[in-house]
Protein backbone atom coordinates (compact mmCIF):
# COMPACT_ATOMS: atom_id res chain seq x y z
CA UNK A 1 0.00 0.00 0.00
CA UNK A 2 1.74 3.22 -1.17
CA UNK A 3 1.17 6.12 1.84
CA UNK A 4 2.68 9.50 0.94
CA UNK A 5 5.87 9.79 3.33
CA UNK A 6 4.75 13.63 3.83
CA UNK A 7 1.75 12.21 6.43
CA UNK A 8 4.45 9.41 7.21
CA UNK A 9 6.11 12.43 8.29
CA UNK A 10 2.68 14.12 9.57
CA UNK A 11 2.00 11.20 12.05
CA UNK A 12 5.75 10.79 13.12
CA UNK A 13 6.04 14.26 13.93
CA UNK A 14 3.67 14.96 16.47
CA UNK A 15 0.95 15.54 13.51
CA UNK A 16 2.38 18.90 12.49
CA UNK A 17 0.65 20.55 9.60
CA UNK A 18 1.78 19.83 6.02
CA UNK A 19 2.67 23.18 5.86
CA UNK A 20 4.76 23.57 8.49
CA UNK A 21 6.60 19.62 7.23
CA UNK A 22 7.34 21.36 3.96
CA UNK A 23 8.99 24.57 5.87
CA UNK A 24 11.54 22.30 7.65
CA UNK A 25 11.45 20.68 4.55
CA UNK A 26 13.04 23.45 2.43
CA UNK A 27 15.28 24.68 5.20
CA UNK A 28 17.16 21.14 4.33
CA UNK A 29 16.36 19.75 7.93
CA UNK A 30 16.95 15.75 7.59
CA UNK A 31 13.22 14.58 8.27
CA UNK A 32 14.41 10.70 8.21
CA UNK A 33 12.65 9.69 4.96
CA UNK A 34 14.84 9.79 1.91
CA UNK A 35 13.77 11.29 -1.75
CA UNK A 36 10.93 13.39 -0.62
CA UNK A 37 10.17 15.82 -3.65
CA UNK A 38 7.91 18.75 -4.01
CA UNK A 39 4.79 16.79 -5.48
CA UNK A 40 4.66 14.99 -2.03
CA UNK A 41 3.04 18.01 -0.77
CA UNK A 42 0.54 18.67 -3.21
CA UNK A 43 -2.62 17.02 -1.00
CA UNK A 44 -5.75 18.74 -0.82
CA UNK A 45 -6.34 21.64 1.44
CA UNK A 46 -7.50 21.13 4.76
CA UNK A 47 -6.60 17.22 4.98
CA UNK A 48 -6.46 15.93 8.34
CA UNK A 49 -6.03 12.51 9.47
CA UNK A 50 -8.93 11.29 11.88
CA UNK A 51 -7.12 12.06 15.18
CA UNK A 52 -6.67 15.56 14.37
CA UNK A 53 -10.15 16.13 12.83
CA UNK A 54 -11.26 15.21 16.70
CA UNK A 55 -8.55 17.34 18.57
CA UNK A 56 -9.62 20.35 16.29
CA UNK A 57 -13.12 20.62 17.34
CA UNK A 58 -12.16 20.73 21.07
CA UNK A 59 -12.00 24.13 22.51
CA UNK A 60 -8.60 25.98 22.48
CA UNK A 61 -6.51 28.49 24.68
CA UNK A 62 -7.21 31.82 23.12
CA UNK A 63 -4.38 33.74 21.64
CA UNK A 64 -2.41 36.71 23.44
CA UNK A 65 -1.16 39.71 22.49
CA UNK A 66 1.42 39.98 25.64
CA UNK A 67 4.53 41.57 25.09
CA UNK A 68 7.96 39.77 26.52
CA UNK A 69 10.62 41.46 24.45
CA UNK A 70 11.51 43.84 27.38
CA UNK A 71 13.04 40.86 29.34
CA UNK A 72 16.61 39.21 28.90
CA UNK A 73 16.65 35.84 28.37
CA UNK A 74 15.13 33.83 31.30
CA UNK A 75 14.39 37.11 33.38
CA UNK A 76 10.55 36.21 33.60
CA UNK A 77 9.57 32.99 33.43
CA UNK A 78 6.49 31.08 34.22
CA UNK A 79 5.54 27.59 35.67
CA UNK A 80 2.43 25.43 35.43
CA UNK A 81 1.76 21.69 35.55
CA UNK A 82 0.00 18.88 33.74
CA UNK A 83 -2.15 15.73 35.09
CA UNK A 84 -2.87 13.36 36.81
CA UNK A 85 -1.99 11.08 34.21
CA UNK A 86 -4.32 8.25 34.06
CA UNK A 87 -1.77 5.50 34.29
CA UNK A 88 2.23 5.95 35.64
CA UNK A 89 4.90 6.58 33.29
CA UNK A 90 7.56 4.06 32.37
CA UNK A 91 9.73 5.91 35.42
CA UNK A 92 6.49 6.03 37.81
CA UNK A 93 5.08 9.54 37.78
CA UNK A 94 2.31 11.06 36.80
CA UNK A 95 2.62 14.79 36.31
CA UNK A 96 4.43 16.93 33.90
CA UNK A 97 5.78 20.22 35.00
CA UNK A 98 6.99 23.52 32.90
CA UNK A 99 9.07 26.63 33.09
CA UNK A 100 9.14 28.40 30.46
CA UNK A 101 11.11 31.74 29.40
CA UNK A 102 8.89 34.16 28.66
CA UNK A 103 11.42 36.24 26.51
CA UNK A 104 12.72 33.13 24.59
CA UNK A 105 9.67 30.40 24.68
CA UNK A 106 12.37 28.15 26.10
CA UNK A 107 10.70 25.42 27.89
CA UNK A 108 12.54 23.77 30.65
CA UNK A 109 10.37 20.05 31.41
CA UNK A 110 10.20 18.27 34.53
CA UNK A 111 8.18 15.05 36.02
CA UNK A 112 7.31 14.16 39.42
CA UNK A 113 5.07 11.28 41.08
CA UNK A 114 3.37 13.67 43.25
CA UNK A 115 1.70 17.52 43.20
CA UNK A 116 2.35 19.29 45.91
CA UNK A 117 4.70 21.96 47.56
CA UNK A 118 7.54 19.95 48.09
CA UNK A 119 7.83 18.68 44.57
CA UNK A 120 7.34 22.43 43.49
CA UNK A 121 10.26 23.31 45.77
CA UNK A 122 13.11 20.82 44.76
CA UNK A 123 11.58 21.43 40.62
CA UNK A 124 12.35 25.27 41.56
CA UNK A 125 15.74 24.69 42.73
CA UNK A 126 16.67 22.05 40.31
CA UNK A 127 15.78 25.06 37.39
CA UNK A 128 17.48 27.26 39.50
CA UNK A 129 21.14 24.94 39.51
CA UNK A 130 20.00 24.34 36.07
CA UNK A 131 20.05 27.97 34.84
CA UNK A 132 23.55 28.75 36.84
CA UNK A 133 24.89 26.44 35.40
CA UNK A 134 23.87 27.66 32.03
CA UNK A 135 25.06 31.19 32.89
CA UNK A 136 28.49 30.35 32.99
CA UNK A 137 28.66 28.78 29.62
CA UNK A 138 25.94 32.06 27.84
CA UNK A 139 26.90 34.94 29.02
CA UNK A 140 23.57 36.38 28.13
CA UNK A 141 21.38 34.24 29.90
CA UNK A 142 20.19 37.09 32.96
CA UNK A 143 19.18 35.48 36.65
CA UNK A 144 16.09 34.66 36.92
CA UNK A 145 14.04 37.59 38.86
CA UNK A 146 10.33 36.87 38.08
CA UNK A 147 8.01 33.79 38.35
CA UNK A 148 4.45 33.89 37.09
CA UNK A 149 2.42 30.61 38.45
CA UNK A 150 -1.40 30.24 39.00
CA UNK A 151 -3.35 30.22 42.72
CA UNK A 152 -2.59 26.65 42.85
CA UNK A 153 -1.79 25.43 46.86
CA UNK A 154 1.77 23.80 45.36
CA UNK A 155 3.09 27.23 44.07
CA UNK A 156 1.34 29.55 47.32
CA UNK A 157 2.80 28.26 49.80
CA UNK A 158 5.84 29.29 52.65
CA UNK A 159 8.19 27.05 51.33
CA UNK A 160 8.14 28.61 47.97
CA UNK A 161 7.75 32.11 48.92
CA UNK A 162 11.19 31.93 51.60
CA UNK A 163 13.06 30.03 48.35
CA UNK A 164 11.80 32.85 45.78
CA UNK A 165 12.92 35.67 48.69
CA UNK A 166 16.03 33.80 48.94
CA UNK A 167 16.56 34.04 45.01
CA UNK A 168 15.62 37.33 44.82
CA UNK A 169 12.56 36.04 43.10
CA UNK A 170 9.45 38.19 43.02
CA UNK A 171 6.64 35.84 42.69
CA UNK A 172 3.44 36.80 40.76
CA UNK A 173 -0.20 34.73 40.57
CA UNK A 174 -2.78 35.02 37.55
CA UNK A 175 -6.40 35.47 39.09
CA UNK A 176 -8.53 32.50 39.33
CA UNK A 177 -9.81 30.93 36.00
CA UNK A 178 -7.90 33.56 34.24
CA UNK A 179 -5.93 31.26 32.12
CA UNK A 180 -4.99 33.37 29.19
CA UNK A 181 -2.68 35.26 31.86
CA UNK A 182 -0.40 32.29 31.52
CA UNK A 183 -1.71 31.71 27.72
CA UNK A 184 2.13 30.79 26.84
CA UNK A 185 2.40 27.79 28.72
CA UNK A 186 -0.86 26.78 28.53
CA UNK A 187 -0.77 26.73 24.85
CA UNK A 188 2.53 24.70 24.88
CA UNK A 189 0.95 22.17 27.20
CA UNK A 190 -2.49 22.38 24.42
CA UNK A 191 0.48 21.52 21.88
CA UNK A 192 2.09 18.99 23.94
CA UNK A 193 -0.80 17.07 24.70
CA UNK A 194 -2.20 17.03 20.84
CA UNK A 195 0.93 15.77 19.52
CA UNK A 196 1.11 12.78 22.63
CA UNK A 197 -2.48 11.96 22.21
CA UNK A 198 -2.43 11.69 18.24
CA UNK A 199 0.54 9.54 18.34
CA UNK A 200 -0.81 7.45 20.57
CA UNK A 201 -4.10 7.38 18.24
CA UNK A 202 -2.33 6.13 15.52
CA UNK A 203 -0.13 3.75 17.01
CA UNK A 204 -1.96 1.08 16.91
């Protein structure tokens, strides 16, 4: 059965859009499949495979307008989590946590069995040794001097508050239900989670 290696490429690749395939495409990235040519991408407009078709007509984060490009590199970041996954991961846990740079987009990934303010702390101070670290090797990476989390009981608590005073950390809280104050990371988790769930789709 002959399948056109651009949706080989579309399923293998977290179900990007053919679009976006043929921009890495012509910047010469290797994609792993051999002799693709141009009349690969020639499929009608607004194909999707059935696993994208459903993940479309769920409700999305709405877009933001926020502007970042005041801050150095990993000035102002933001955190939020993911889960409880249904079942454990192959190394036992069951949430996914995120920092992201708000100036950059970079997003920093961490897992943890539990939710709660002592997996918050050691995350926090793992991204902290993580971005020191970093700083000596890119000199423009700046110290980290602003965290942006939701209300959630793991992020307001004392023993995050006395490690962001510590740090020299001034810690800031959307307002409740106001998700599009964090709309970064939540549309990189909205991302994350359509590209897991439609590989796991078509997997079997």
């Amino acid at each position: 059965i002959y399948v056109n290696p651009v949706m080989k490429l579309h399923c293998r690749y977290m179900h990007f859009s053919t679009p976006y395939i043929k921009q890495l495409w012509l910047k010469g990235v290797d994609l792993g499949i051999p002799n693709i040519k141009e009349r690969h991408f020639n499929m009608p407009d607004g194909y999707f495979c059935k696993s994208c078709k459903v993940r479309l007509s769920l409700q999305r984060v709405p877009e933001t307008h926020q502007d970042f490009s005041m801050y150095k590199p990993f000035e102002y970041v933001t955190m939020d989590g993911s889960g409880c996954m249904p079942i454990k991961s192959l190394h036992g846990n069951y949430y996914i946590w995120t920092i992201m740079c708000l100036s950059t987009r970079w997003v920093d990934i961490f897992f943890s069995v539990n939710k709660d303010q002592s997996t918050i702390f050691v995350i926090l101070k793992e991204y902290l040794t993580l971005i020191k670290t970093r700083r000596g090797q890119l000199k423009s990476l700046a110290v980290t001097r602003k965290l942006l989390t939701d209300l959630g009981g793991e992020f307001v608590n004392l023993s995050v508050k006395q490690l962001c005073e510590a740090e020299g950390i001034s810690h800031t809280t959307g307002a409740t239900r106001m998700h599009h104050s964090q709309a970064h990371i939540e549309r990189f988790f909205e991302t994350l989670w359509k590209g897991i769930n439609r590989q796991m789709f078509t997997a079997f």
